[in-house]
Protein backbone atom coordinates (compact mmCIF):
# COMPACT_ATOMS: atom_id res chain seq x y z
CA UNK A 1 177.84 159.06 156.00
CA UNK A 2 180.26 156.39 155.19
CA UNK A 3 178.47 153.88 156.39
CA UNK A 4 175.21 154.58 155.08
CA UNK A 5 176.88 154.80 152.03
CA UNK A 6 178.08 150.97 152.71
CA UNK A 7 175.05 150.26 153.66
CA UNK A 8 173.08 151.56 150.30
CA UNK A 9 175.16 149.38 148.29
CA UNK A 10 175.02 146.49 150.49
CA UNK A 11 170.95 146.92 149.66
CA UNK A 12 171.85 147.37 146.15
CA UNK A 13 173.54 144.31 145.92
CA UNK A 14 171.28 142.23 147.28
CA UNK A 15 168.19 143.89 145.41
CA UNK A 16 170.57 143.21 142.41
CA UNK A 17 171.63 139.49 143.62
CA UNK A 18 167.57 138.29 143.87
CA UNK A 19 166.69 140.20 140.38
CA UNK A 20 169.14 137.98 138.96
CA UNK A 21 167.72 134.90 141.00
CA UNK A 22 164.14 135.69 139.92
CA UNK A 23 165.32 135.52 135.97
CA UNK A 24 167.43 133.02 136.39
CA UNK A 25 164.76 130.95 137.53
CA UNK A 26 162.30 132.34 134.86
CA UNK A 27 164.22 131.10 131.83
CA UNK A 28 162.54 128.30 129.63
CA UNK A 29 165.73 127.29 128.26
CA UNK A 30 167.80 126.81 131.42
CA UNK A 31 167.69 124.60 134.18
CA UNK A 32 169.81 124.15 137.56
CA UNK A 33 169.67 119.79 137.58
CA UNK A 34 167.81 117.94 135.12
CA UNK A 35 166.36 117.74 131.86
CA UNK A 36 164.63 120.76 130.37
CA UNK A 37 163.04 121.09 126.76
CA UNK A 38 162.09 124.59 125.39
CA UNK A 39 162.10 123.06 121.89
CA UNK A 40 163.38 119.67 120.05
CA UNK A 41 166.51 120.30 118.00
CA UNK A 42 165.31 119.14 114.52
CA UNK A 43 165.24 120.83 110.84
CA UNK A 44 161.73 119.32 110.35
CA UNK A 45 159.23 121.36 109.85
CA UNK A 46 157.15 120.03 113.13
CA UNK A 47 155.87 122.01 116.30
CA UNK A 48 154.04 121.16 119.03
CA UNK A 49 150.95 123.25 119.88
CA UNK A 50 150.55 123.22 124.10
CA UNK A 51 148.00 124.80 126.28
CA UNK A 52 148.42 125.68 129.81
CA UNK A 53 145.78 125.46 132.56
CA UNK A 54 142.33 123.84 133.08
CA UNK A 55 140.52 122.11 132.63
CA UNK A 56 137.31 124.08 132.52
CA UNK A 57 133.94 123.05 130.63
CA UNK A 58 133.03 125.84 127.96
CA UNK A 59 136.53 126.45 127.55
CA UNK A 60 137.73 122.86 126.94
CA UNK A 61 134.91 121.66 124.70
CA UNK A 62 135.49 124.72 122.51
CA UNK A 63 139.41 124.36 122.42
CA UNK A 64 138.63 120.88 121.40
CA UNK A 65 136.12 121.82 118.77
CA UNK A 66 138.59 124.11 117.29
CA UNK A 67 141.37 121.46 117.32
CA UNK A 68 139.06 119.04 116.02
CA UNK A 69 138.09 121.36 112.81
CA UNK A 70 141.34 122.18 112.28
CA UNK A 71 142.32 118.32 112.48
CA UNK A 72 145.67 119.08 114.63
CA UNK A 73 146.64 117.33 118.31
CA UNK A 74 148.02 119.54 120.93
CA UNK A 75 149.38 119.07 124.37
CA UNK A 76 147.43 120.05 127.49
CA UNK A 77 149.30 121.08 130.62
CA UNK A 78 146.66 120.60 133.56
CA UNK A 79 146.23 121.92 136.93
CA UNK A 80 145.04 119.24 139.89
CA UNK A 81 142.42 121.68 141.49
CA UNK A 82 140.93 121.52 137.82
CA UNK A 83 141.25 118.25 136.77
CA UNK A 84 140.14 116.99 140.84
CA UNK A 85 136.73 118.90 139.77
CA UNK A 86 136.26 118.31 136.31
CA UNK A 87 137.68 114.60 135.22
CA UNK A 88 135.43 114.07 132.72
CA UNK A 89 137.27 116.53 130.55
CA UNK A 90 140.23 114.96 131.11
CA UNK A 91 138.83 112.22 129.57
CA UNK A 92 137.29 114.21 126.49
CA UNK A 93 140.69 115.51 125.80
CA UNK A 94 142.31 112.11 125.57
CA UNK A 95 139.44 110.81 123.96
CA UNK A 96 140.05 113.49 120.82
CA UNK A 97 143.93 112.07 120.23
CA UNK A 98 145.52 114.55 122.54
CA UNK A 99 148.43 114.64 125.27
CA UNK A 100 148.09 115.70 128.84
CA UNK A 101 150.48 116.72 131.30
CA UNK A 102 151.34 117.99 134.88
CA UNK A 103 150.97 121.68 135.51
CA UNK A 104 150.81 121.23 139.52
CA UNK A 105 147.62 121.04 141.66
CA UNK A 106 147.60 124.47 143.14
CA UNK A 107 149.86 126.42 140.30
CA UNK A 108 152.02 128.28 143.06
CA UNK A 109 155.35 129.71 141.57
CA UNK A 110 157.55 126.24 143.03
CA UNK A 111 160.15 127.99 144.39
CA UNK A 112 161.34 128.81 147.65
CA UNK A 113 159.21 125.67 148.41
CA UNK A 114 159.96 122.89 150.31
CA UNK A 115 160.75 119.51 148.99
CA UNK A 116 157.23 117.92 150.74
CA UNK A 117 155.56 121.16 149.29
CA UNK A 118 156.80 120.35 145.58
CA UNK A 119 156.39 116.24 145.69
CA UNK A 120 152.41 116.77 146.85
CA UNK A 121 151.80 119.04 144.05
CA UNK A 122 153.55 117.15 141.60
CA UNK A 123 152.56 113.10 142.90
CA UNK A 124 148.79 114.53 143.72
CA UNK A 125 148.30 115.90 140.04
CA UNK A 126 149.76 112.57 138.82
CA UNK A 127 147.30 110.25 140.66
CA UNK A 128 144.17 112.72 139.19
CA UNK A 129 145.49 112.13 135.86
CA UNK A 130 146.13 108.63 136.62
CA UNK A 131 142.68 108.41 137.65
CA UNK A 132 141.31 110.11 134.49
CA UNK A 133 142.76 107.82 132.09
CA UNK A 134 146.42 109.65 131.60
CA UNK A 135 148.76 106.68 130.55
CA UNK A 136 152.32 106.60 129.50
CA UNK A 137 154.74 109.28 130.46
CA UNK A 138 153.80 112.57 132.14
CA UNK A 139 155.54 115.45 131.25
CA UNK A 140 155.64 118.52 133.98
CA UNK A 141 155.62 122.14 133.16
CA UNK A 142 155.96 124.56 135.66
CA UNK A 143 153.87 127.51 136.81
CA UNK A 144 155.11 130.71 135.21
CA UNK A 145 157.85 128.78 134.36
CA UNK A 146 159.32 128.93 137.95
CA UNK A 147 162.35 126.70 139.25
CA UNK A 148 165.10 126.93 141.09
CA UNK A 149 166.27 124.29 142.94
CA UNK A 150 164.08 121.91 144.67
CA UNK A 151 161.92 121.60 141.83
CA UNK A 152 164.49 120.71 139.08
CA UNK A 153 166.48 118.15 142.09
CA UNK A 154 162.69 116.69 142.63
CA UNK A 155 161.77 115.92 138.36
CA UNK A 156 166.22 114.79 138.30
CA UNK A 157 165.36 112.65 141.45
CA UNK A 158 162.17 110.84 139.67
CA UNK A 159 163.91 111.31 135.92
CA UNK A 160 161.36 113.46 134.56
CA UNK A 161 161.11 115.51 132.45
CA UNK A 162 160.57 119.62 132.31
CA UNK A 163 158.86 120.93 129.43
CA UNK A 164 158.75 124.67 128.93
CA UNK A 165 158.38 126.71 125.22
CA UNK A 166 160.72 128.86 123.36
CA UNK A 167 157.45 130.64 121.89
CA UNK A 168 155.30 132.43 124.08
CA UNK A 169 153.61 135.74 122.47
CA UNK A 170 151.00 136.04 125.71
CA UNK A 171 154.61 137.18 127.34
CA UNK A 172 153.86 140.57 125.88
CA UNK A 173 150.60 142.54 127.24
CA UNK A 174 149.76 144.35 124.16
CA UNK A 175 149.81 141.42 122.32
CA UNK A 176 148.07 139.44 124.52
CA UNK A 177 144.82 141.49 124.21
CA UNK A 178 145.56 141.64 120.03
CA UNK A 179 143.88 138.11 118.19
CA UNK A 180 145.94 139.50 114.87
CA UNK A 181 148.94 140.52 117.20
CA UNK A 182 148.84 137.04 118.96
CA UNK A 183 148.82 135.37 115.39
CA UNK A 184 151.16 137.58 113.82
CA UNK A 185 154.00 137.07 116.72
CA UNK A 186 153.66 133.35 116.90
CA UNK A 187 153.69 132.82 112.93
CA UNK A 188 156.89 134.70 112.98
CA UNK A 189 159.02 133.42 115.63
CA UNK A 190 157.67 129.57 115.28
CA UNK A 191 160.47 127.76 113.76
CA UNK A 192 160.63 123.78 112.93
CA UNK A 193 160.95 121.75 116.40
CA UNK A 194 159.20 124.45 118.47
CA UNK A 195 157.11 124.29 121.48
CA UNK A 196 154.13 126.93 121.67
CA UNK A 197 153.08 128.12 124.54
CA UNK A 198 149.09 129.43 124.87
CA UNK A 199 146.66 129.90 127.41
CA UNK A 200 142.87 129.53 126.55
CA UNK A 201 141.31 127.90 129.70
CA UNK A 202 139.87 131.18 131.54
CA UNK A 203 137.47 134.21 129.85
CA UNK A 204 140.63 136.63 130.39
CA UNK A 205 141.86 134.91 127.49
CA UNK A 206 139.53 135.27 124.59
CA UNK A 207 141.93 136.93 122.55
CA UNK A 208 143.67 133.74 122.29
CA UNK A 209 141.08 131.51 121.52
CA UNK A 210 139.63 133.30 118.72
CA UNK A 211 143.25 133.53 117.42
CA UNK A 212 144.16 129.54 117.39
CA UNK A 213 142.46 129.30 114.36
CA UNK A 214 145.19 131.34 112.32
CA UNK A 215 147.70 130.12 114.07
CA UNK A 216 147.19 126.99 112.89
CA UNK A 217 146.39 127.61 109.15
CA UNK A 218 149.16 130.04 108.66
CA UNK A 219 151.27 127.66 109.91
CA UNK A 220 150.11 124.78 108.02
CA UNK A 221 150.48 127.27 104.98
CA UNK A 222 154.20 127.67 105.48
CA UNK A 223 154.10 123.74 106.05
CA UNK A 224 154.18 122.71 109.36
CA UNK A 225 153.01 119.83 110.62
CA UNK A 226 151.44 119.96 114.43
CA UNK A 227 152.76 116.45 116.64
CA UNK A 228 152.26 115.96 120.72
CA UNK A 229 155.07 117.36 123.10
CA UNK A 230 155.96 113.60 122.97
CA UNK A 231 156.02 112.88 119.85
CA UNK A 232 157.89 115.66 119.05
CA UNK A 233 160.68 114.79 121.68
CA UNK A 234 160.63 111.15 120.04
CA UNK A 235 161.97 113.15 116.37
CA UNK A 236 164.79 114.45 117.97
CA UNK A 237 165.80 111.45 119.53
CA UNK A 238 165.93 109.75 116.26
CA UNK A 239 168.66 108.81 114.16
């Protein structure tokens, strides 16, 4: 009995021990090695509007119609497998004025990876984008927000930089499915310097889409002004 006993909380433990792993690697605002950015540090009424996946055709052209319309940038976080098939839209999005970046080739979670696992789908992505036009710096943000350790020693390594969100209201299933709910969430926890995270790319995420729209005005209402992951990063640099 004794030792089952021992044994139970031995399981325990470790059930306990890779819970704790699995949110420690989750969190936007931490990071093992490196440099991480959830959100720039600034009183300035400026966020930066970022969407994750993609690219895909109806999707993209009717993201950028709405960003166009609405007359803000944003900052596109792109998968390889996408961008590999579909270039041209890589193209169309820099063409409209706005930012892309590295969301891996394959979008695995990157941990528990090797480091030849996490170089390929990082340097791979980078070449497609090269390829497509992408110049100047390339942020990476990671799938679901995973990393650990090989990832965060890889982007320290190669002094690049992890970009995350500290605004994310698709984190929440009810609100996910909710247009109003989505809008009504981001509205109230965007504050200046933040870094919104949406998804739009995929038909599971209609909700979204039709919801950008508010997002934006209502924001603009209470006076923000939308920038580029970069150029937000550049205001809290200066002096």
């Amino acid at each position: 009995m004794r030792v089952q006993s021992h044994f139970m909380f031995l399981l325990v433990l470790v059930l306990f021990s890779v819970a704790g792993v699995w949110r420690l690697s989750s969190l936007p605002d931490l990071q093992v090695f490196g440099e991480i950015k959830s959100q720039a540090m600034i009183s300035e009424k400026v966020v930066a509007l970022t969407f994750d996946d993609g690219p895909t055709p109806d999707k993209t052209n009717q993201i950028l119609q709405i960003l166009a319309a609405e007359e803000v940038p944003a900052t596109f976080f792109l998968i390889g497998q996408e961008v590999q098939q579909h270039p041209q839209l890589v193209r169309q999005i820099l063409a409209a004025g706005h930012q892309v970046g590295n969301h891996s080739f394959s979008h695995q979670r990157m941990i528990f990876k090797s480091p030849a696992f996490v170089a390929g789908e990082i340097e791979q992505t980078d070449k497609l984008l090269r390829d497509s036009g992408v110049d100047g710096v390339i942020y990476f943000r990671p799938p679901y927000g995973k990393k650990l350790l090989v990832l965060p020693w890889y982007l320290m390594k190669h002094h690049r930089v992890s970009v995350t969100w500290d605004v994310a209201p698709e984190n929440f299933p009810k609100i996910a499915k909710d247009p109003q709910a989505l809008v009504d969430y981001t509205v109230q926890q965007t504050k200046p310097g933040s870094i919104i995270l949406l998804h739009v790319m995929y038909d599971s995420r209609q909700a979204t889409m039709q919801a950008v729209p508010q997002i934006i005005r209502q924001l603009k209402a209470q006076g923000y002004r939308f920038v580029t992951v970069h150029e937000l990063l550049k205001l809290e640099q200066a002096p």
